[in-house]
C-alpha atoms as a PDB file:
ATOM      1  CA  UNK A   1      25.795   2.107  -4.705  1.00  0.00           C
ATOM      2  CA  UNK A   2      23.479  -0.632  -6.359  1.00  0.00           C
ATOM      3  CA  UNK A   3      21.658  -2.671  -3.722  1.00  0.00           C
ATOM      4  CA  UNK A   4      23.257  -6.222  -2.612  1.00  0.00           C
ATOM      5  CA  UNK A   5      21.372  -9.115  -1.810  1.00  0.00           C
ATOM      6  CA  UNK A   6      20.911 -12.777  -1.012  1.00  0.00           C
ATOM      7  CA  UNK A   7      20.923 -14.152  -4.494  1.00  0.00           C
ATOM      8  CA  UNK A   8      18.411 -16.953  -5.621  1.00  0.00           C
ATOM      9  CA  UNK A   9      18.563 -19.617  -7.679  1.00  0.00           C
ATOM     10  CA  UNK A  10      16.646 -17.401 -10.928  1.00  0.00           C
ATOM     11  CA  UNK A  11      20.035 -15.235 -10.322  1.00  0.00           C
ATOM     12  CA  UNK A  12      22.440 -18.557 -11.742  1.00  0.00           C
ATOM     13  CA  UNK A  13      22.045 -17.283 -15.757  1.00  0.00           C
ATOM     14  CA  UNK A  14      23.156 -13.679 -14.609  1.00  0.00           C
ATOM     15  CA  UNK A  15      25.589 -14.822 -12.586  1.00  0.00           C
ATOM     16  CA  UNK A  16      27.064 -16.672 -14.904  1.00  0.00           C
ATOM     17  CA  UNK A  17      27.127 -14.560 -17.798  1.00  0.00           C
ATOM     18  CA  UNK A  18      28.813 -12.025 -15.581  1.00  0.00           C
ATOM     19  CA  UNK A  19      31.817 -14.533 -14.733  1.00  0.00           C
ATOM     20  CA  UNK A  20      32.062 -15.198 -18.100  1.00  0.00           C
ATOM     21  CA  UNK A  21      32.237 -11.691 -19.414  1.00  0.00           C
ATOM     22  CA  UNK A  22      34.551 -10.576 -16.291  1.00  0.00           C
ATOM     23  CA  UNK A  23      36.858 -13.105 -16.803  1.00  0.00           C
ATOM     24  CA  UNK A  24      37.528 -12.526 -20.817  1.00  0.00           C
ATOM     25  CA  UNK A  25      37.756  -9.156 -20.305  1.00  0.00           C
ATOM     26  CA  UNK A  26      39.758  -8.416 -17.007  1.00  0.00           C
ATOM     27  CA  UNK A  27      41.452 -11.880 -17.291  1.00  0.00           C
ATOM     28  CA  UNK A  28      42.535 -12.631 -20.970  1.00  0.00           C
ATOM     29  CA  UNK A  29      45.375 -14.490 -20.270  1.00  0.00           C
ATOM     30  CA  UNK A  30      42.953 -17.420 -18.636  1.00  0.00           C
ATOM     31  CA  UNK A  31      42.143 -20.310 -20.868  1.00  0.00           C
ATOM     32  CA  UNK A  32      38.733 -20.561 -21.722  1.00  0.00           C
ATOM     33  CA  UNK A  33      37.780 -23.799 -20.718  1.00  0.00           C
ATOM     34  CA  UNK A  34      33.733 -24.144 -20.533  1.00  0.00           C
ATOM     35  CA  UNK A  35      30.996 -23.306 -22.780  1.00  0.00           C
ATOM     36  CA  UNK A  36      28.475 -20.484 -21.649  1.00  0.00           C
ATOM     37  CA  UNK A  37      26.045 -23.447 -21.112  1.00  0.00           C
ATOM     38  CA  UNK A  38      28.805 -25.306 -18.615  1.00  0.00           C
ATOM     39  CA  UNK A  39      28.886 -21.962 -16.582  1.00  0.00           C
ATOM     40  CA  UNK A  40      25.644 -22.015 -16.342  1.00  0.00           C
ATOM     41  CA  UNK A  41      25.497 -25.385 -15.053  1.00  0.00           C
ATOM     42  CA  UNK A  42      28.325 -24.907 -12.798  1.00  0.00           C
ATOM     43  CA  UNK A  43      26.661 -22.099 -11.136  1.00  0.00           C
ATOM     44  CA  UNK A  44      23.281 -23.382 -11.014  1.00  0.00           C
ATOM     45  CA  UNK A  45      24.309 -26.978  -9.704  1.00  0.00           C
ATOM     46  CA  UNK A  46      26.935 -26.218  -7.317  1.00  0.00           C
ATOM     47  CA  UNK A  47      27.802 -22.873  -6.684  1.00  0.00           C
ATOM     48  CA  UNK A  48      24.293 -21.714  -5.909  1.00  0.00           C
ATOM     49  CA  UNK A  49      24.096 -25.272  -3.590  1.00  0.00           C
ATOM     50  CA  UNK A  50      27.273 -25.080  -1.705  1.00  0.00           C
ATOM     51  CA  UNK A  51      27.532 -21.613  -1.040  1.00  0.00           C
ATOM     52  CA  UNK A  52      25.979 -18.248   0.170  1.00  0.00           C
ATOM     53  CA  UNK A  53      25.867 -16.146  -3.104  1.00  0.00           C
ATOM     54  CA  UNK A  54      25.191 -12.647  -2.591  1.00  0.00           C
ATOM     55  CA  UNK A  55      24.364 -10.403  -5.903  1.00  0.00           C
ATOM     56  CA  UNK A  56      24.550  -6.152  -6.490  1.00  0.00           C
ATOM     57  CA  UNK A  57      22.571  -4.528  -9.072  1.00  0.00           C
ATOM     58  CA  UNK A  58      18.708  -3.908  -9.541  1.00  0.00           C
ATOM     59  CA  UNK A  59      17.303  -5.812 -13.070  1.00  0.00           C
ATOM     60  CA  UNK A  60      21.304  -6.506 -14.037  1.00  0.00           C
ATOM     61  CA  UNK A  61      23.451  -7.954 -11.860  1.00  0.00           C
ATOM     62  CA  UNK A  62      26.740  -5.968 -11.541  1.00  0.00           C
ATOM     63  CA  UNK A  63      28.755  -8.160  -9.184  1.00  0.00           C
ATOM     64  CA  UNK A  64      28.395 -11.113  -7.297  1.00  0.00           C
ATOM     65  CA  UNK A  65      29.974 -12.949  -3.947  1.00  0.00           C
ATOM     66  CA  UNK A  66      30.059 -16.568  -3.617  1.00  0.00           C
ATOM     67  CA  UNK A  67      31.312 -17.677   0.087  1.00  0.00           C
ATOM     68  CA  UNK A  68      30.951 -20.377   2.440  1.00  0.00           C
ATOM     69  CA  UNK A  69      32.296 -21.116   5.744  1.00  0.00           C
ATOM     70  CA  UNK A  70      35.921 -19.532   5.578  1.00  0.00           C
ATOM     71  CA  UNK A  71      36.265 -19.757   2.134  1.00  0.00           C
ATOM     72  CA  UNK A  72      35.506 -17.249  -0.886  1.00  0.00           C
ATOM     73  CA  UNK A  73      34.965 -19.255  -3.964  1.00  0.00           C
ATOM     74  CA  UNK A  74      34.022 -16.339  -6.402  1.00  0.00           C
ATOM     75  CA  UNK A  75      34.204 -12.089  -6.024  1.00  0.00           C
ATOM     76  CA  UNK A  76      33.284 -10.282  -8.974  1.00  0.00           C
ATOM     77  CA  UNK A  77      32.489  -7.113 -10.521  1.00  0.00           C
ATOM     78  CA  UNK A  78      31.543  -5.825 -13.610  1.00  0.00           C
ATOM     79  CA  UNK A  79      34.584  -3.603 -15.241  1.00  0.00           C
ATOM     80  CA  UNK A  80      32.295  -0.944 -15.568  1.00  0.00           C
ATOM     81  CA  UNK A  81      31.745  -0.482 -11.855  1.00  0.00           C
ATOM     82  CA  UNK A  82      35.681  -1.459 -10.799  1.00  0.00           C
ATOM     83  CA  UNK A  83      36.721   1.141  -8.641  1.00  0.00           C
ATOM     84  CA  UNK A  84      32.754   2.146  -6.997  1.00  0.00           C
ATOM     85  CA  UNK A  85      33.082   0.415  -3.854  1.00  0.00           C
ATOM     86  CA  UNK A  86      30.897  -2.737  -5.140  1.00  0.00           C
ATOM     87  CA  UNK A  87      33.743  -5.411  -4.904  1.00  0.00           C
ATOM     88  CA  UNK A  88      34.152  -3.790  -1.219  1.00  0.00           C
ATOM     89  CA  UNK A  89      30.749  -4.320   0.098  1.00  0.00           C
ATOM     90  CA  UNK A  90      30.277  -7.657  -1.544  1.00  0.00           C
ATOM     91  CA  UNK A  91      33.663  -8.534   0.188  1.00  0.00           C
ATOM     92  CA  UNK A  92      32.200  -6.969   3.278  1.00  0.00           C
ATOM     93  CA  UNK A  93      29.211  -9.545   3.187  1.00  0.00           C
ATOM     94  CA  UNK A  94      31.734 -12.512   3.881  1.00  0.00           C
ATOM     95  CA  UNK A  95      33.804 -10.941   6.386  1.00  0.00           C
ATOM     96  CA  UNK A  96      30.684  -9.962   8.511  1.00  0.00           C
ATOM     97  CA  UNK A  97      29.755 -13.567   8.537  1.00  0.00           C
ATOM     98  CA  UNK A  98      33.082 -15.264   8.981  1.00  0.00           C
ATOM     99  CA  UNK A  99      35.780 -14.876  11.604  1.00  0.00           C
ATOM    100  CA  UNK A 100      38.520 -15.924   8.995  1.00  0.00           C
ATOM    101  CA  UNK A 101      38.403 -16.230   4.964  1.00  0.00           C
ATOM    102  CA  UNK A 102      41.030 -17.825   2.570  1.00  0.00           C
ATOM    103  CA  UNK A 103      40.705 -16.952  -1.535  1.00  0.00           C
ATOM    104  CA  UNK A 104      42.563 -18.135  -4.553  1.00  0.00           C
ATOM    105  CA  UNK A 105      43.534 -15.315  -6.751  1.00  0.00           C
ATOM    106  CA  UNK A 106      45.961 -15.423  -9.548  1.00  0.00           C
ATOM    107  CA  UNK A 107      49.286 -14.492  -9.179  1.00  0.00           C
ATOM    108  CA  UNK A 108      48.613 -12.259 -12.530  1.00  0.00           C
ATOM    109  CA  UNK A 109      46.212 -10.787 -11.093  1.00  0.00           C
ATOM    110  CA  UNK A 110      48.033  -7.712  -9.885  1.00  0.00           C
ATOM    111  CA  UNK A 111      44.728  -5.692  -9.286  1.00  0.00           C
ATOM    112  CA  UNK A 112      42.769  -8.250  -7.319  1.00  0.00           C
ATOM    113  CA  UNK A 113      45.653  -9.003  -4.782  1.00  0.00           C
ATOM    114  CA  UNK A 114      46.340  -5.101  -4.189  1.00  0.00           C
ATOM    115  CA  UNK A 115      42.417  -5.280  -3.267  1.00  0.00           C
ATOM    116  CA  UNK A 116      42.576  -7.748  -0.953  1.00  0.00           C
ATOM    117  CA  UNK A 117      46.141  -6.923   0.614  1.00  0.00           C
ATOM    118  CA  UNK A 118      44.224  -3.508   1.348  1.00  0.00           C
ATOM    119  CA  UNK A 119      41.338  -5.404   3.260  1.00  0.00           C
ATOM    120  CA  UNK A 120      43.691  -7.127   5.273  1.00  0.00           C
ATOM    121  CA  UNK A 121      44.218 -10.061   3.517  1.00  0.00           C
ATOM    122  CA  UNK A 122      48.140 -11.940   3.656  1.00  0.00           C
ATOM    123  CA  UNK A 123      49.504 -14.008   1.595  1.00  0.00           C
ATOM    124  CA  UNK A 124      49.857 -17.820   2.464  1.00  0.00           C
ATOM    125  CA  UNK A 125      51.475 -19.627   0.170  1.00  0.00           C
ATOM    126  CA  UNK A 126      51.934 -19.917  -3.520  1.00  0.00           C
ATOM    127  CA  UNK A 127      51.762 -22.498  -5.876  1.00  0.00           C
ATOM    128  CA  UNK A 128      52.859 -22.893  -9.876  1.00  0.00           C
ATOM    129  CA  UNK A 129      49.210 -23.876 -10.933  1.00  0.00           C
ATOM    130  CA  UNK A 130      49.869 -27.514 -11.717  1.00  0.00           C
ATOM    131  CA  UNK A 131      46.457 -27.932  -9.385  1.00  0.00           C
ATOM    132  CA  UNK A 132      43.873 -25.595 -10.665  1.00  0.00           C
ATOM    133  CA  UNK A 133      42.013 -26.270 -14.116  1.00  0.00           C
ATOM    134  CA  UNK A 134      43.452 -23.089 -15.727  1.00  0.00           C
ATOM    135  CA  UNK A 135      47.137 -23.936 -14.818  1.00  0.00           C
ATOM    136  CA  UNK A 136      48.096 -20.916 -14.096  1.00  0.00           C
ATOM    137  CA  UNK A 137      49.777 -19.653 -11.093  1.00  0.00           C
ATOM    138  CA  UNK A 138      48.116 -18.827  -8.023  1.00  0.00           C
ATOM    139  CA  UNK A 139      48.169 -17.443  -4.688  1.00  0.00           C
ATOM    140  CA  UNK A 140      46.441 -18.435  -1.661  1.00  0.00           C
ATOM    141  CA  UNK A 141      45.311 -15.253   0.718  1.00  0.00           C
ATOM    142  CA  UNK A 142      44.003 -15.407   4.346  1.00  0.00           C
ATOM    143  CA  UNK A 143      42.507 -12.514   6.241  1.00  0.00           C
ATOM    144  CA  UNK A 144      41.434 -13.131  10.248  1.00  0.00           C
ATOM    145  CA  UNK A 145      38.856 -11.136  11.990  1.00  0.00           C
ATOM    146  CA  UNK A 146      41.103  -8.965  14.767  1.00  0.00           C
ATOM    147  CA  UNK A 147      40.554 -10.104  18.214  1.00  0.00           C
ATOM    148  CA  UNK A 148      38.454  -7.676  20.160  1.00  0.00           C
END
């Protein structure tokens, strides 16, 4: 399991290059809407300022976690490493430091709501995309720490 850790701001280009590549080649059916360079800036100016962004990997980053207070903006993983336990820890990061977490995933996105569903995530509510950038449909998950 690569090492995770609190990701800095020299992390944004990696980062970014990682959504990029995840999300042409796990999500094809996404529009692309930004240049490289606008990911880059969109990572570097307000991801990296509004949230906790956590990173795995030594020299290349293989998956990153973007969260703030009961919210996860951004989980993902390299396809090479789907399936190693990566997404899981990263995951793991947020739930340790909140007591409840909501997500966005896309409704298409079969494999990323069995992962959540199986980390005791529930469904919310679900909308026809008319409010996200992409348009596409989307579900909104909750999970709640159990009481103790």
């Amino acid at each position: 399991m690569p090492s995770i850790r609190l990701g800095t701001d020299g992390d944004a280009a990696a980062v970014a290059r990682l959504f990029r590549l995840v999300r042409t080649t796990s999500l094809p059916y996404l529009p692309e809407l930004h240049t490289p360079a606008e990911d880059l800036e969109f990572f570097a100016q307000q991801v990296f300022r509004g949230s906790e962004v956590w990173v795995a990997g030594g020299d290349v980053v293989t998956g990153f976690c973007a969260f703030r207070l009961g919210w996860v903006d951004h989980l993902y993983v390299h396809p090479d490493c789907h399936g190693r336990g990566l997404g899981s820890a990263l995951l793991g990061t947020a739930m340790a430091k909140n007591d409840a977490l909501r997500l966005w995933v896309f409704q298409r996105n079969l494999s990323a709501i069995r992962f959540y569903e199986a980390r005791g995530f529930r469904r919310i509510s679900e909308t026809d995309g008319r409010d996200n950038e992409e348009r596409e449909p989307d579900v909104l998950l909750e999970w709640r720490r159990p009481p103790r």
